[in-house]
Protein backbone atom coordinates (compact mmCIF):
# COMPACT_ATOMS: atom_id res chain seq x y z
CA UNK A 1 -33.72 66.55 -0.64
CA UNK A 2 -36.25 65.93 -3.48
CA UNK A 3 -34.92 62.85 -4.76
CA UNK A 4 -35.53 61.73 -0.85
CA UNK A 5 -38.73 62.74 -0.09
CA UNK A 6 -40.00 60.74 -3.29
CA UNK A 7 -38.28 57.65 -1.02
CA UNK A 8 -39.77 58.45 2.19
CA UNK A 9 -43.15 59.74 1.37
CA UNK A 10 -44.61 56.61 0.04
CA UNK A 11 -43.18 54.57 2.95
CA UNK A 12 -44.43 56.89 5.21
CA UNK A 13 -48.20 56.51 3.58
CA UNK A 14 -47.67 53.05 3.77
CA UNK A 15 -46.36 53.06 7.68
CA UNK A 16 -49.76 55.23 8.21
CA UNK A 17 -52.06 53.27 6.65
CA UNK A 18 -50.38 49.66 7.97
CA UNK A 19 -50.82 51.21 11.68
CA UNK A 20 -54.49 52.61 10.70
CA UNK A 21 -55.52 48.84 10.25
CA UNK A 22 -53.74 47.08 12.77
CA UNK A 23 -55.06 49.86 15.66
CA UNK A 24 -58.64 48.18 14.54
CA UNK A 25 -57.35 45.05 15.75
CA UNK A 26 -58.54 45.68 19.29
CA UNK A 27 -61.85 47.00 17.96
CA UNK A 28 -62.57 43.47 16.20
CA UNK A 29 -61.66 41.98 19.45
CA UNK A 30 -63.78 43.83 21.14
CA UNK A 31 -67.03 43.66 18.54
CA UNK A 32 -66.52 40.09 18.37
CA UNK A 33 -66.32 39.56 22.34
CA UNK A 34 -69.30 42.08 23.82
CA UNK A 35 -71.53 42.51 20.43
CA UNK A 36 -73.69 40.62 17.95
CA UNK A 37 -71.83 42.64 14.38
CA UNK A 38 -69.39 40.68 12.38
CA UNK A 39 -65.92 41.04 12.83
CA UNK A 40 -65.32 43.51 9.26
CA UNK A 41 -67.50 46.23 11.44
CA UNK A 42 -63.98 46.22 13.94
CA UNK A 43 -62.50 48.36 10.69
CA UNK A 44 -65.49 51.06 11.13
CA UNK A 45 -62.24 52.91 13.44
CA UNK A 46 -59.95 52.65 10.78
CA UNK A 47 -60.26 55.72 9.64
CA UNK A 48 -60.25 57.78 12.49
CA UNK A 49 -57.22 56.26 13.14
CA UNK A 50 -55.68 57.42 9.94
CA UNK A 51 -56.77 61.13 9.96
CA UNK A 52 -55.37 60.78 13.76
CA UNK A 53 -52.04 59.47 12.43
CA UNK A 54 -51.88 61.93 9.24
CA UNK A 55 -51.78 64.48 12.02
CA UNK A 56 -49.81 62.91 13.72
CA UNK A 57 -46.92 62.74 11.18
CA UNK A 58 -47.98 66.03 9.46
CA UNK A 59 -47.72 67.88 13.35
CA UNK A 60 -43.88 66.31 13.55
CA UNK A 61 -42.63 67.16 10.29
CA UNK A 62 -43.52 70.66 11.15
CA UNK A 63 -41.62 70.54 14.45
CA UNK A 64 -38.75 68.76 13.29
CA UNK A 65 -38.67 71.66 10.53
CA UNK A 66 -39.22 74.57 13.02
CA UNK A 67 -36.19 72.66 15.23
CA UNK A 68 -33.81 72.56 12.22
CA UNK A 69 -34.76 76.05 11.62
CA UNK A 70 -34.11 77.73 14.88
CA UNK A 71 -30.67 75.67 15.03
CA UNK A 72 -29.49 76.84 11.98
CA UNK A 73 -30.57 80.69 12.74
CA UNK A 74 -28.76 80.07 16.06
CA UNK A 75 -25.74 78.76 14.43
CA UNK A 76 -25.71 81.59 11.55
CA UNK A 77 -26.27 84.62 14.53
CA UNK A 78 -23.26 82.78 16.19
CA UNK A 79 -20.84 82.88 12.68
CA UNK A 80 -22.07 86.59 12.46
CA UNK A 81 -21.41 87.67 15.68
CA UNK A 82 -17.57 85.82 15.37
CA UNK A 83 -16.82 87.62 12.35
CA UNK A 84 -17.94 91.08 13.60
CA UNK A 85 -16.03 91.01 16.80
CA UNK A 86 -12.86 89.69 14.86
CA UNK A 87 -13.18 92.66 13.00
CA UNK A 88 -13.86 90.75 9.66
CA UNK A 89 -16.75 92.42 8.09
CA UNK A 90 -18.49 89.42 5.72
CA UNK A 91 -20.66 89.99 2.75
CA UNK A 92 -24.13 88.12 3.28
CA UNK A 93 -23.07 85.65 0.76
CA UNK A 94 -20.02 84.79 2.62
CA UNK A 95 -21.70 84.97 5.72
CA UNK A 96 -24.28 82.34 4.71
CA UNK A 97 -21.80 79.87 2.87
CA UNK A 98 -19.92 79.39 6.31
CA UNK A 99 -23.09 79.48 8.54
CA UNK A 100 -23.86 76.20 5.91
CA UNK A 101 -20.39 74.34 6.03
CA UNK A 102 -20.39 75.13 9.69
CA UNK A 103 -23.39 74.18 10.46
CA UNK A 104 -23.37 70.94 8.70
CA UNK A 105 -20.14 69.86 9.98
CA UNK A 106 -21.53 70.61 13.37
CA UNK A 107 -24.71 68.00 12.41
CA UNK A 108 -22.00 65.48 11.08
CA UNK A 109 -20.41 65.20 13.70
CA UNK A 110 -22.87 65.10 16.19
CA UNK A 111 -24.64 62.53 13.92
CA UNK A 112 -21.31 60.50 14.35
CA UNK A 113 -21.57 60.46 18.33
CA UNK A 114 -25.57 59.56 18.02
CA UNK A 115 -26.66 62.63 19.21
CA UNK A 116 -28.16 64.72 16.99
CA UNK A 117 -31.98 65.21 18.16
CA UNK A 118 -29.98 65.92 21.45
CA UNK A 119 -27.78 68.56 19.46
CA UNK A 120 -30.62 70.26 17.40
CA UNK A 121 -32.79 70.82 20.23
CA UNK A 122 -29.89 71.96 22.45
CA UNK A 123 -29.41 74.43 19.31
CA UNK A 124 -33.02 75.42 18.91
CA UNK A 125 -33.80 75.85 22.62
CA UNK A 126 -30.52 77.87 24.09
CA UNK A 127 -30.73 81.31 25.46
CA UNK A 128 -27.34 82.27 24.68
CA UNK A 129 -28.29 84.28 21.58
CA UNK A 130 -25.22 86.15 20.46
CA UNK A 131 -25.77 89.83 20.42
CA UNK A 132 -25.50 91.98 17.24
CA UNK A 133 -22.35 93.88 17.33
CA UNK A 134 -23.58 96.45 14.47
CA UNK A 135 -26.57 97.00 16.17
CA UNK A 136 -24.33 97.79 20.13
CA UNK A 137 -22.22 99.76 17.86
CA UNK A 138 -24.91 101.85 16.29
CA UNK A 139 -26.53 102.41 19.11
């Protein structure tokens, strides 16, 4: 993904910044209806309206990260659990390279039907953990 985020960063900035100075377009509006200041001092909000929308973006990449993460935990305690009650005993490695195919398949597909968001969050947010067979077994 580092070949994308060089893509989407700078558009991003740009989508930020863009948004930053057309929010002051109510504040000129405003100075230029009720005060006496020139229509430039509308851009005085400008920034504020940046850090707000740095957060903004910086508070969603973090959930859409935290999202992807529970759904793939979810989907690799799901391949584990599978394997253990077929009786198939996977190394980690093994374990992890099919929680990977599985789980992207699972996002291509979804992706193909339009609903992803729908499908991660319905991933990140279920209940139904599987339980740990070697841990009921050791018990």
């Amino acid at each position: 993904m580092p070949k994308w985020r060089g893509y989407w960063l700078p558009l991003d900035i740009l989508f930020t910044l863009l948004m930053a100075l057309f929010s002051a377009v109510p504040a000129i509006w405003a100075i230029q209806k009720w005060l006496d200041f020139s229509w430039y001092y509308g851009f005085a909000v400008s920034p504020f309206f940046l850090v707000v929308g740095v957060f903004f973006c910086h508070s969603a990449k973090r959930k859409a990260a935290r999202l992807y993460q529970s759904a793939y935990f979810y989907e690799y305690r799901r391949v584990r659990y599978e394997s253990e009650v077929k009786g198939i005993f996977r190394s980690e490695t093994d374990v992890q390279n099919h929680t990977v195919w599985s789980f992207t398949k699972k996002l291509k597909n979804a992706e193909a039907h339009g609903r992803l968001w729908k499908y991660i969050n319905a991933m990140a947010k279920t209940k139904k953990i599987p339980p740990d067979v070697l841990a009921q077994t050791m018990i």
